[in-house]
Each structure stands twice: as C-alpha cells, then as structure tokens.
PDB file of N, CA and C in Angstrom:
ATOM      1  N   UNK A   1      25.376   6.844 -12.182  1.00  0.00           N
ATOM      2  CA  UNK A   1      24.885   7.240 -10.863  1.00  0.00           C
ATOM      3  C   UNK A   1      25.229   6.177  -9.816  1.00  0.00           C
ATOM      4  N   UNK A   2      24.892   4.862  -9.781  1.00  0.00           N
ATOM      5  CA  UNK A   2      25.491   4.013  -9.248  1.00  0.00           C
ATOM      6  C   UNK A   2      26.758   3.544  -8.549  1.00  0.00           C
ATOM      7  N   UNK A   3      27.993   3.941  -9.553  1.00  0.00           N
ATOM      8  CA  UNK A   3      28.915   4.417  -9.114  1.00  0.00           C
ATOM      9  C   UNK A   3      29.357   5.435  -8.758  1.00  0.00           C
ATOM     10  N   UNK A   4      29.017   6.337  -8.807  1.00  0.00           N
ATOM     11  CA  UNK A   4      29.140   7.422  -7.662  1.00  0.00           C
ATOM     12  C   UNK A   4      28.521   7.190  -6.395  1.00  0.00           C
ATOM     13  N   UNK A   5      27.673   6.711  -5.879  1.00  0.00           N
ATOM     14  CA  UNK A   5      26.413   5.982  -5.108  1.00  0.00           C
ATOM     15  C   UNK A   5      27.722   5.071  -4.557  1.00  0.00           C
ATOM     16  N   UNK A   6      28.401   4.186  -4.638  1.00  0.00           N
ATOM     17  CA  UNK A   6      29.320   2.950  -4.209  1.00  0.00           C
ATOM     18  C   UNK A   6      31.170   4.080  -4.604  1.00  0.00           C
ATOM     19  N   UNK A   7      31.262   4.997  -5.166  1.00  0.00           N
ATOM     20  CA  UNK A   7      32.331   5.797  -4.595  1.00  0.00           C
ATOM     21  C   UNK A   7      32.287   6.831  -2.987  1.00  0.00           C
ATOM     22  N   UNK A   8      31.163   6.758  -3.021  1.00  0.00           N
ATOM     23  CA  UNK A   8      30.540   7.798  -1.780  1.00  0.00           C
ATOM     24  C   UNK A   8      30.963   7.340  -0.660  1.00  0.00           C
ATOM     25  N   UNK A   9      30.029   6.094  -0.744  1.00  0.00           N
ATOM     26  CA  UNK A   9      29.837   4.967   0.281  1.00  0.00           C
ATOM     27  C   UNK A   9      31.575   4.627   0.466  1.00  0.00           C
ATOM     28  N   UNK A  10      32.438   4.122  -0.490  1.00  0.00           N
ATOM     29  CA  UNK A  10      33.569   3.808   0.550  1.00  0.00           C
ATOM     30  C   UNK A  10      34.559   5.033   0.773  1.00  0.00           C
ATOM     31  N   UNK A  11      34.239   6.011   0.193  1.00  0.00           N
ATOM     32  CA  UNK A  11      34.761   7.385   0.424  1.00  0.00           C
ATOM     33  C   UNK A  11      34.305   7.379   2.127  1.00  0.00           C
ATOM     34  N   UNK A  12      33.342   7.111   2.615  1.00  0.00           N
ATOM     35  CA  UNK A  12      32.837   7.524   3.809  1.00  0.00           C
ATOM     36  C   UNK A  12      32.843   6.717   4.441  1.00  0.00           C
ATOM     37  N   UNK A  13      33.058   5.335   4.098  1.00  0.00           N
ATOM     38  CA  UNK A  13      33.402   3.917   4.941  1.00  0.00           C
ATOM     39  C   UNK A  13      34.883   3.793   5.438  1.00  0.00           C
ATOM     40  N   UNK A  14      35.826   4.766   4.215  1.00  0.00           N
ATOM     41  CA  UNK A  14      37.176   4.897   4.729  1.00  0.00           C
ATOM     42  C   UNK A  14      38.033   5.838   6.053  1.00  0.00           C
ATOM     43  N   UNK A  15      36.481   6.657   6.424  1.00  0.00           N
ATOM     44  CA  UNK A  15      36.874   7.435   7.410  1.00  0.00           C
ATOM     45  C   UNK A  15      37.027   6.735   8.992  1.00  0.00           C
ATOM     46  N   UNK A  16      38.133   6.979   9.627  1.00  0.00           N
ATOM     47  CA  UNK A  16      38.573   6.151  10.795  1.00  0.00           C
ATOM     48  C   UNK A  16      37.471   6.155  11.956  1.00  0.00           C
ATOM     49  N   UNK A  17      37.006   5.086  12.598  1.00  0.00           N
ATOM     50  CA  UNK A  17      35.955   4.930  13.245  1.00  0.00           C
ATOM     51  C   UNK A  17      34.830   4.594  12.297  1.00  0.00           C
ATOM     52  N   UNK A  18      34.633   4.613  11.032  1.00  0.00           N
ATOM     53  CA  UNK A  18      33.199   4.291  10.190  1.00  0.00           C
ATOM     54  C   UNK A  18      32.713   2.852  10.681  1.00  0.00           C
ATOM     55  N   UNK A  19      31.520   2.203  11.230  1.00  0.00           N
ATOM     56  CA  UNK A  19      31.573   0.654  11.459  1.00  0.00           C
ATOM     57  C   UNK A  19      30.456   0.591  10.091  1.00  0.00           C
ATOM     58  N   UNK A  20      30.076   1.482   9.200  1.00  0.00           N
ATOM     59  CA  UNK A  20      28.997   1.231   8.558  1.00  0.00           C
ATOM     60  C   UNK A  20      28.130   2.081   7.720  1.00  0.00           C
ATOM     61  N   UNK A  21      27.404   2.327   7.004  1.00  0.00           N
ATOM     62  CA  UNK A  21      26.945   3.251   6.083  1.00  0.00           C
ATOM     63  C   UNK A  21      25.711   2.514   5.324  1.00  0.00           C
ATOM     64  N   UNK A  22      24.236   2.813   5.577  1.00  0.00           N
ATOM     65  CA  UNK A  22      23.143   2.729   5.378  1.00  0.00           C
ATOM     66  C   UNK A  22      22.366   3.799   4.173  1.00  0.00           C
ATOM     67  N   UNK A  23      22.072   3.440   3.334  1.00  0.00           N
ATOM     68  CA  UNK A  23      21.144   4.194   2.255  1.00  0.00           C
ATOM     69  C   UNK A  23      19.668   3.756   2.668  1.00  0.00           C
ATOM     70  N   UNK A  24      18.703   4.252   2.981  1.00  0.00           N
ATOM     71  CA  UNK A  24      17.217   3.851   3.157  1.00  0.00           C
ATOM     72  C   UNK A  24      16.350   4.993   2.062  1.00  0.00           C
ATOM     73  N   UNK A  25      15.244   4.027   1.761  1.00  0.00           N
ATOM     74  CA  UNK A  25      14.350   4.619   1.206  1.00  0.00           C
ATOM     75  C   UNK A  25      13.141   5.267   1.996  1.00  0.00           C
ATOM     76  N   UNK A  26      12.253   6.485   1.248  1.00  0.00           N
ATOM     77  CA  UNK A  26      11.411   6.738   2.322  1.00  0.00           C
ATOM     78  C   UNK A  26      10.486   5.809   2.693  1.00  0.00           C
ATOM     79  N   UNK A  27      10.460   4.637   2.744  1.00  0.00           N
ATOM     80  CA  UNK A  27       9.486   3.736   3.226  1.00  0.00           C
ATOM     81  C   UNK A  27      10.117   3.126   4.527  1.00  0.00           C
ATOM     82  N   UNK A  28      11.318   3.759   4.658  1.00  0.00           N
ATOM     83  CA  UNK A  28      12.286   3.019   5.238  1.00  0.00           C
ATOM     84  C   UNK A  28      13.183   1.514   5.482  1.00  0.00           C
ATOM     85  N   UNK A  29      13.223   0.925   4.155  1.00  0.00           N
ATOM     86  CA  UNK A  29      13.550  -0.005   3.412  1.00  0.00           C
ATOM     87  C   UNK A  29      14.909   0.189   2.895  1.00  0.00           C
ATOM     88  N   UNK A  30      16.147  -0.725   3.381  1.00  0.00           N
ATOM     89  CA  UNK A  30      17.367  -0.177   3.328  1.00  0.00           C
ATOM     90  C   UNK A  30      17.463  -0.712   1.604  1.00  0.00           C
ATOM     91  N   UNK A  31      18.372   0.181   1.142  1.00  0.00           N
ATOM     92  CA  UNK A  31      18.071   0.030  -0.272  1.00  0.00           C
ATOM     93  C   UNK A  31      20.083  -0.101  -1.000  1.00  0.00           C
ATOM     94  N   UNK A  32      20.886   0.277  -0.103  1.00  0.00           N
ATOM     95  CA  UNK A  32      22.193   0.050  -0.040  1.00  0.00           C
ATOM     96  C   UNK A  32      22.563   0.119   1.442  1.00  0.00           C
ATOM     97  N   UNK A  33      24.134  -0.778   1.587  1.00  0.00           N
ATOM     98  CA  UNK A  33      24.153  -0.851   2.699  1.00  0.00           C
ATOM     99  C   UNK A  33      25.659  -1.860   2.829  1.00  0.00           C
ATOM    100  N   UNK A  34      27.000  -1.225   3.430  1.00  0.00           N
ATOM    101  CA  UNK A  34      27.970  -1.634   4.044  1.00  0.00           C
ATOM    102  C   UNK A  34      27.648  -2.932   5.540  1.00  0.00           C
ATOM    103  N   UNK A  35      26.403  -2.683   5.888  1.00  0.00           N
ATOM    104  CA  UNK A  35      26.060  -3.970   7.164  1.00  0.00           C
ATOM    105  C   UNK A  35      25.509  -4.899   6.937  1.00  0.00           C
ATOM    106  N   UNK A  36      26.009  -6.256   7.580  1.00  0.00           N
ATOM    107  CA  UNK A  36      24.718  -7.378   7.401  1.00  0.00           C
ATOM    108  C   UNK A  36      22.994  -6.618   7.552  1.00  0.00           C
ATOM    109  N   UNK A  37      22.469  -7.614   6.682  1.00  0.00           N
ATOM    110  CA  UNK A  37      21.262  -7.829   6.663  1.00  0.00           C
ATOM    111  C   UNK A  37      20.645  -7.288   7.797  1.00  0.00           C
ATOM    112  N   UNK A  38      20.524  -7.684   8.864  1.00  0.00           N
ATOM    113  CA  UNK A  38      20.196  -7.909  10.240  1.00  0.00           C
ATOM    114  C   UNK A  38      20.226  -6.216  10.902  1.00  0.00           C
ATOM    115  N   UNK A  39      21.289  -6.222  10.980  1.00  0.00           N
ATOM    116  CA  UNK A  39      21.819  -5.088  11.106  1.00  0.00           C
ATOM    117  C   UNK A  39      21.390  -3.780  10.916  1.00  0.00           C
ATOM    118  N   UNK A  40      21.244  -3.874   8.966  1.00  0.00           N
ATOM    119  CA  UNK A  40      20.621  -3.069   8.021  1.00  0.00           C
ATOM    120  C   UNK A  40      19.230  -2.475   8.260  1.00  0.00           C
ATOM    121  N   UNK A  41      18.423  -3.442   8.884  1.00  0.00           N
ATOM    122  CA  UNK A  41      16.966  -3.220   8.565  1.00  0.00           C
ATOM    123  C   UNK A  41      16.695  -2.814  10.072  1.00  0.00           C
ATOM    124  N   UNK A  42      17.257  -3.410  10.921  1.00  0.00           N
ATOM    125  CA  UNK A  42      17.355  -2.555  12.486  1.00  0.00           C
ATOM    126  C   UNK A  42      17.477  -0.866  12.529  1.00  0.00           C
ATOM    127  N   UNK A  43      18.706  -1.125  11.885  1.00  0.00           N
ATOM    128  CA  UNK A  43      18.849   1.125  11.756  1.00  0.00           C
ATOM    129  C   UNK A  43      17.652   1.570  11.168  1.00  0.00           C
ATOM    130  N   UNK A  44      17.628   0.898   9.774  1.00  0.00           N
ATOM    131  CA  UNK A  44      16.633   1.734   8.590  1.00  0.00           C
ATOM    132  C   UNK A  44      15.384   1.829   9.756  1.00  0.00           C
ATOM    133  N   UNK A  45      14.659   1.127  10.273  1.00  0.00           N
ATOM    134  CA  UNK A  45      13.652   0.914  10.618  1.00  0.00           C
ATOM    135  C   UNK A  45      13.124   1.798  11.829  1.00  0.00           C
ATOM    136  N   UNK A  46      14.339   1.841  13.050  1.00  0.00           N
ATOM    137  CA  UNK A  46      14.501   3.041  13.925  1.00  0.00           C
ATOM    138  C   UNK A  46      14.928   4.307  13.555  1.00  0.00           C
ATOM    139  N   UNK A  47      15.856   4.220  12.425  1.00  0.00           N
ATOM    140  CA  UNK A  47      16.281   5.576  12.517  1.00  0.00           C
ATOM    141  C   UNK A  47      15.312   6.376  11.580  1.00  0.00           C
ATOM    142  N   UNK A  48      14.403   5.690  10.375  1.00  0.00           N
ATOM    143  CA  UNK A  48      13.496   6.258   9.897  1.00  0.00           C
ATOM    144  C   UNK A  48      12.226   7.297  10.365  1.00  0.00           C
ATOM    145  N   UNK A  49      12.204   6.220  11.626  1.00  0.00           N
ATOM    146  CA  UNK A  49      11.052   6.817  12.858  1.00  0.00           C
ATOM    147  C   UNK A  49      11.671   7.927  13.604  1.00  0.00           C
ATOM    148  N   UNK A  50      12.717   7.959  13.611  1.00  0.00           N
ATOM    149  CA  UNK A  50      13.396   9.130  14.311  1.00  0.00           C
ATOM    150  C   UNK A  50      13.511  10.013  13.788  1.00  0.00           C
ATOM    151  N   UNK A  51      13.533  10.058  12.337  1.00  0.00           N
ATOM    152  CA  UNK A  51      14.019  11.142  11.274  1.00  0.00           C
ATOM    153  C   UNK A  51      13.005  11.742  10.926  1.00  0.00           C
ATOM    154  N   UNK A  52      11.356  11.082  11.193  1.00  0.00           N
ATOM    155  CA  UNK A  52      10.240  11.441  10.824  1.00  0.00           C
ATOM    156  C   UNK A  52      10.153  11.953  12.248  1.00  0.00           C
ATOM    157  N   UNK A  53      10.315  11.508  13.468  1.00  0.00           N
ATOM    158  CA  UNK A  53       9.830  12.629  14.405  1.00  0.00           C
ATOM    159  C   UNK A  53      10.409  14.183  14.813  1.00  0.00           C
ATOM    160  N   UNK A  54      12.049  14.051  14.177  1.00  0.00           N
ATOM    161  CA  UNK A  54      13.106  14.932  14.081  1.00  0.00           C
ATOM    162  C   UNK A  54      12.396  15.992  13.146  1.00  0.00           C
ATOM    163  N   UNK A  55      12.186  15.963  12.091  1.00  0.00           N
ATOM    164  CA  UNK A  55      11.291  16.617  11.211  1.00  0.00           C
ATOM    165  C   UNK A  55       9.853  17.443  11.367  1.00  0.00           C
ATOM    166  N   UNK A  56       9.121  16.394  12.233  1.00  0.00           N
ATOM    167  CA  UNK A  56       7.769  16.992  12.434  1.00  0.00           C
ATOM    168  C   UNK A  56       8.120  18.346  13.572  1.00  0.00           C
ATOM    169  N   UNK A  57       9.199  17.906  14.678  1.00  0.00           N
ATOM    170  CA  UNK A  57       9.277  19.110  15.508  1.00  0.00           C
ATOM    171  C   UNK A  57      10.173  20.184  15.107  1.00  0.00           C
ATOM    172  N   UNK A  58      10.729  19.832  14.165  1.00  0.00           N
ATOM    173  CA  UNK A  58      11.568  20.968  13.195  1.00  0.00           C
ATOM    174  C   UNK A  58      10.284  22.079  12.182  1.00  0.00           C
ATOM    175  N   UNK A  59       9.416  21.352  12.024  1.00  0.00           N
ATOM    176  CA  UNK A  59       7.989  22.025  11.362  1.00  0.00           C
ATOM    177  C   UNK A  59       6.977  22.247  12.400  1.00  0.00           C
ATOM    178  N   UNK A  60       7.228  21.900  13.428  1.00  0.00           N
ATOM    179  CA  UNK A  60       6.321  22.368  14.661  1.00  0.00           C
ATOM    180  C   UNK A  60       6.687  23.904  15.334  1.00  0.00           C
ATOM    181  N   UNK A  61       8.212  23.927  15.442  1.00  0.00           N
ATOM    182  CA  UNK A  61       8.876  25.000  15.598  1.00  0.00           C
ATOM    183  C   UNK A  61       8.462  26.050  14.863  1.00  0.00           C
ATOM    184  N   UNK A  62       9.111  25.781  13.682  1.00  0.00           N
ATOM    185  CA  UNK A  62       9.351  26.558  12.542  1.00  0.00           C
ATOM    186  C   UNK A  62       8.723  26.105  11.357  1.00  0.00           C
ATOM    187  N   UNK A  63       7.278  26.521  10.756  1.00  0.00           N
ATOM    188  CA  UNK A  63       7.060  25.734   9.679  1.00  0.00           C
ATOM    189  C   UNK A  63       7.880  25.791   8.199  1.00  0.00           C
ATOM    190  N   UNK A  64       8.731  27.202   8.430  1.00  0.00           N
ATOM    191  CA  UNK A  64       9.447  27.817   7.187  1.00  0.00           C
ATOM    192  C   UNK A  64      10.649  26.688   7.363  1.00  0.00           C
ATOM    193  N   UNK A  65      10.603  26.186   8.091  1.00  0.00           N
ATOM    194  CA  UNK A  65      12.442  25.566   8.482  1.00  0.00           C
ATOM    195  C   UNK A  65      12.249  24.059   7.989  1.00  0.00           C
ATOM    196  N   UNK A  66      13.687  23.107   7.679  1.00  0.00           N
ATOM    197  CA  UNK A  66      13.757  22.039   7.345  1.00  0.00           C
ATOM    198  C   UNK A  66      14.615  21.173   8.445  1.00  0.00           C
ATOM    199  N   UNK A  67      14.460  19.736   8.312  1.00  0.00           N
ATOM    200  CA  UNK A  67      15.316  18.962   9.006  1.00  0.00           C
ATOM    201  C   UNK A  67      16.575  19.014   7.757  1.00  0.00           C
ATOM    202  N   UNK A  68      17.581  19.070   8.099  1.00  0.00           N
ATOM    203  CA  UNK A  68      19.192  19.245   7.542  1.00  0.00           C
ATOM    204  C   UNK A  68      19.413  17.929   7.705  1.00  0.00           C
ATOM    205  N   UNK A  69      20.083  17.341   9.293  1.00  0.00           N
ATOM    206  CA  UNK A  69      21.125  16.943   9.456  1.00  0.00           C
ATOM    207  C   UNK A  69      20.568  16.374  11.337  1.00  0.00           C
ATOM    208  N   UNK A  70      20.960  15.494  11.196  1.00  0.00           N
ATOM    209  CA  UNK A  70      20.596  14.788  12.583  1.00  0.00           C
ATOM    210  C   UNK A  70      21.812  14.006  13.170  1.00  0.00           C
ATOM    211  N   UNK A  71      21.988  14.290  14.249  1.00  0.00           N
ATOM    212  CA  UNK A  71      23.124  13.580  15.194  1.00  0.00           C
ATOM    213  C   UNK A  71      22.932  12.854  16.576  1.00  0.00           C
ATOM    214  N   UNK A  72      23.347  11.403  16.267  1.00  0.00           N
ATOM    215  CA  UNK A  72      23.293  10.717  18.060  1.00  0.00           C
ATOM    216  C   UNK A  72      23.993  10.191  18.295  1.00  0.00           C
ATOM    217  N   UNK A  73      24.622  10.136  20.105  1.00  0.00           N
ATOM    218  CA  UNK A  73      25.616   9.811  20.268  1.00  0.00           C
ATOM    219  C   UNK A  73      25.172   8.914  21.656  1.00  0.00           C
ATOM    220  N   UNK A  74      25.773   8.582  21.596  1.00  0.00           N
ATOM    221  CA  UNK A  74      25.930   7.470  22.759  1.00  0.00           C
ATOM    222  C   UNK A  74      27.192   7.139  23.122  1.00  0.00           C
ATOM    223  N   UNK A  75      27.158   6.250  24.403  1.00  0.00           N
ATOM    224  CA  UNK A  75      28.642   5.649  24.579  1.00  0.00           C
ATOM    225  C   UNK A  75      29.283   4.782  23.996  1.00  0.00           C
ATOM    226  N   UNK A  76      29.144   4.230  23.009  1.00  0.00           N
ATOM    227  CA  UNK A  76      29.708   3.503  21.973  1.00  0.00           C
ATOM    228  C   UNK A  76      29.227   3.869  20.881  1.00  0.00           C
ATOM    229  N   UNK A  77      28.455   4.549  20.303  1.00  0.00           N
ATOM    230  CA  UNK A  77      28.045   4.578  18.747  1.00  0.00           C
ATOM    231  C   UNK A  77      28.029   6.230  18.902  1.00  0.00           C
ATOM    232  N   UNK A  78      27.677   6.695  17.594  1.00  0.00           N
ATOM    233  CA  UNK A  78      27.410   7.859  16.925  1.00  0.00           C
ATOM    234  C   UNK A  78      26.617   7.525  15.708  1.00  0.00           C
ATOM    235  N   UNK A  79      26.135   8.401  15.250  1.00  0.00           N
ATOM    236  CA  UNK A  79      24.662   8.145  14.077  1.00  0.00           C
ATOM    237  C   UNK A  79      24.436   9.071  13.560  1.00  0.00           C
ATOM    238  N   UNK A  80      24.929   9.701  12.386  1.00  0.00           N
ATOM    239  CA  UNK A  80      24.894  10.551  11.520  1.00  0.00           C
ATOM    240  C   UNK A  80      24.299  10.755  10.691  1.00  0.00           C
ATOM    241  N   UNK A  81      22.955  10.914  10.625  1.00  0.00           N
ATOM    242  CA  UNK A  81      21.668  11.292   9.988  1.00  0.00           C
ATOM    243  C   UNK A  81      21.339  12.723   9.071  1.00  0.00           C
ATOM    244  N   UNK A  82      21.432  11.628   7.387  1.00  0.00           N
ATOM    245  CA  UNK A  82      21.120  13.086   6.705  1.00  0.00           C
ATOM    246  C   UNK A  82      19.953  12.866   5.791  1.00  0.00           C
ATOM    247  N   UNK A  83      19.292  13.390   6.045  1.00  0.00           N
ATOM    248  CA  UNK A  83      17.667  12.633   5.214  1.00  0.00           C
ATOM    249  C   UNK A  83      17.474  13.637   4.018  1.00  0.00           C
ATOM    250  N   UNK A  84      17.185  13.267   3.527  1.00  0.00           N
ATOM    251  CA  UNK A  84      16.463  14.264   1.685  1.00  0.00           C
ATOM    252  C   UNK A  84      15.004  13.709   1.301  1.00  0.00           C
ATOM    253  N   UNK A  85      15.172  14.206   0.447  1.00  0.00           N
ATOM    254  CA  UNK A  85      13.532  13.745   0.105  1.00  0.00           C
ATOM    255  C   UNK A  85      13.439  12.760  -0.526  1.00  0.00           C
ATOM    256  N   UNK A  86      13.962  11.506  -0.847  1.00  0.00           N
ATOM    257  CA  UNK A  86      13.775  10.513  -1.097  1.00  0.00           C
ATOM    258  C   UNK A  86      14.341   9.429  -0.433  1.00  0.00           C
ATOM    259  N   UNK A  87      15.608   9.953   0.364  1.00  0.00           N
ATOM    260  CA  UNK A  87      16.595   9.095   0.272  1.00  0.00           C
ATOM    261  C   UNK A  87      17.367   9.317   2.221  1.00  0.00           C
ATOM    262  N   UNK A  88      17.162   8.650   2.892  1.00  0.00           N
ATOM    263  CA  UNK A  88      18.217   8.799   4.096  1.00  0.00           C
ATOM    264  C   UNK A  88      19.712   8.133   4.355  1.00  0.00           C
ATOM    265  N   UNK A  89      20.759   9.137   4.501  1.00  0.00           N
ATOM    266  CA  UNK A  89      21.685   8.474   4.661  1.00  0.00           C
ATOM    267  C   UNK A  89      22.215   8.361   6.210  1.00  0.00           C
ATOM    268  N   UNK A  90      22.461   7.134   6.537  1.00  0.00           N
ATOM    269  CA  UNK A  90      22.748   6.850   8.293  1.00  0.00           C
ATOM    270  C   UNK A  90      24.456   6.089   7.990  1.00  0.00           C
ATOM    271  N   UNK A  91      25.083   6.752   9.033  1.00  0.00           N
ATOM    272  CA  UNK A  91      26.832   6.795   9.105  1.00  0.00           C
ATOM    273  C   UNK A  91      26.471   6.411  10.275  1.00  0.00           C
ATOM    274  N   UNK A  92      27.075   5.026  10.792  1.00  0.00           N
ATOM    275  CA  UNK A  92      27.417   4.654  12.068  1.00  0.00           C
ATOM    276  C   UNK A  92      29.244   4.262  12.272  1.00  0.00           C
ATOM    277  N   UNK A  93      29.275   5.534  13.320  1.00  0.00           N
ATOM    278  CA  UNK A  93      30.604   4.817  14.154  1.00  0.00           C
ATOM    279  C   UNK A  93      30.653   4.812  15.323  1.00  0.00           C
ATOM    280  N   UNK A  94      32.338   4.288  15.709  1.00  0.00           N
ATOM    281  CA  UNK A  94      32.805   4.099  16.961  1.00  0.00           C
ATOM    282  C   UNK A  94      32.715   4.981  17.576  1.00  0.00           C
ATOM    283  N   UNK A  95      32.470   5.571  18.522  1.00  0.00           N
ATOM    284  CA  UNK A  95      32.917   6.847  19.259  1.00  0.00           C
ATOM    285  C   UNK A  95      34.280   6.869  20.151  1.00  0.00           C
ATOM    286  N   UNK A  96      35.366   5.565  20.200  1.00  0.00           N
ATOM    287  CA  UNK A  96      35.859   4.900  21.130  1.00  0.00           C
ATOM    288  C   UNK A  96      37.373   5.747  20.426  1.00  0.00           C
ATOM    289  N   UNK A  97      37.230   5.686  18.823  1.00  0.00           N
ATOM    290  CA  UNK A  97      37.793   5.956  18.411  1.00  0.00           C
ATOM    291  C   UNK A  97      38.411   7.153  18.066  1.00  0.00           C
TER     292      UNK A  97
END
C-alpha cells in the first residue's frame, strides 16, 4: 500500500505546474507530503477547515449529497481538494503555468 501511496504521489507531482502534493489526516495532521515542513502543516491546517466547511454546506443544501472534490484558484496558486473519509488529498500548483 505504501508504494502505491509514493507511486501516486510522483505520478501527480510529475504533472507540469505540480509545486506539491499533501496527504492529511482527518485531524488534519499532514501525514505524507512532497513540501517542507513549514509549508506542509500551513495547507493541512487551512485547507482542513475549508474542507470541513465545504462539506457542512454541501449537507446543508442537500443532506442526501456529498463533498466530491473541491477547487481554488487564485492568481498564482490552484488547490485541488479531494477529501474521503479518512484521508485528504491537497495538489498545489502554478497557475502561471
């Protein structure tokens, strides 16, 4: 499992523009991770909170419905948010690119 887990990751680190690729746990505790340290625990920590508020209004809407797939963009970054039930995965790139 592991290695598939670290084939994924540079499968998806090799895509042009990737600056990075975050695994977090639901505590939001980065648990793998292509970024410094620093870095790492910055995303996990915001984007966790985001993924939990992304969710609650996805069940506010619709209680039958799920959060999928989350996307942000900005003028330099993009943030590709795919959360499961244990596990969030956050893809940061360039947008420049």
């Amino acid at each position: 499992m592991a290695t598939e887990v670290e084939e994924t990751i540079k499968r998806i680190q090799a895509h042009k523009g990737v600056m990075g690729v975050v695994i977090v746990n639901h505590e939001g505790i980065p648990i793998k991770t292509s970024l410094d340290n620093a870095t790492s625990v910055l995303y996990s920590g915001l984007i966790s909170q985001l993924t939990e508020k992304a969710r609650n209004v996805v069940r506010e809407m619709d209680s039958t419905n799920e959060l999928t797939f989350l996307r942000v963009r900005s003028r330099r970054h993009e943030i590709l948010i795919a959360p499961d039930r244990e596990f969030i995965l956050i893809v940061i790139q360039n947008t420049s690119d």
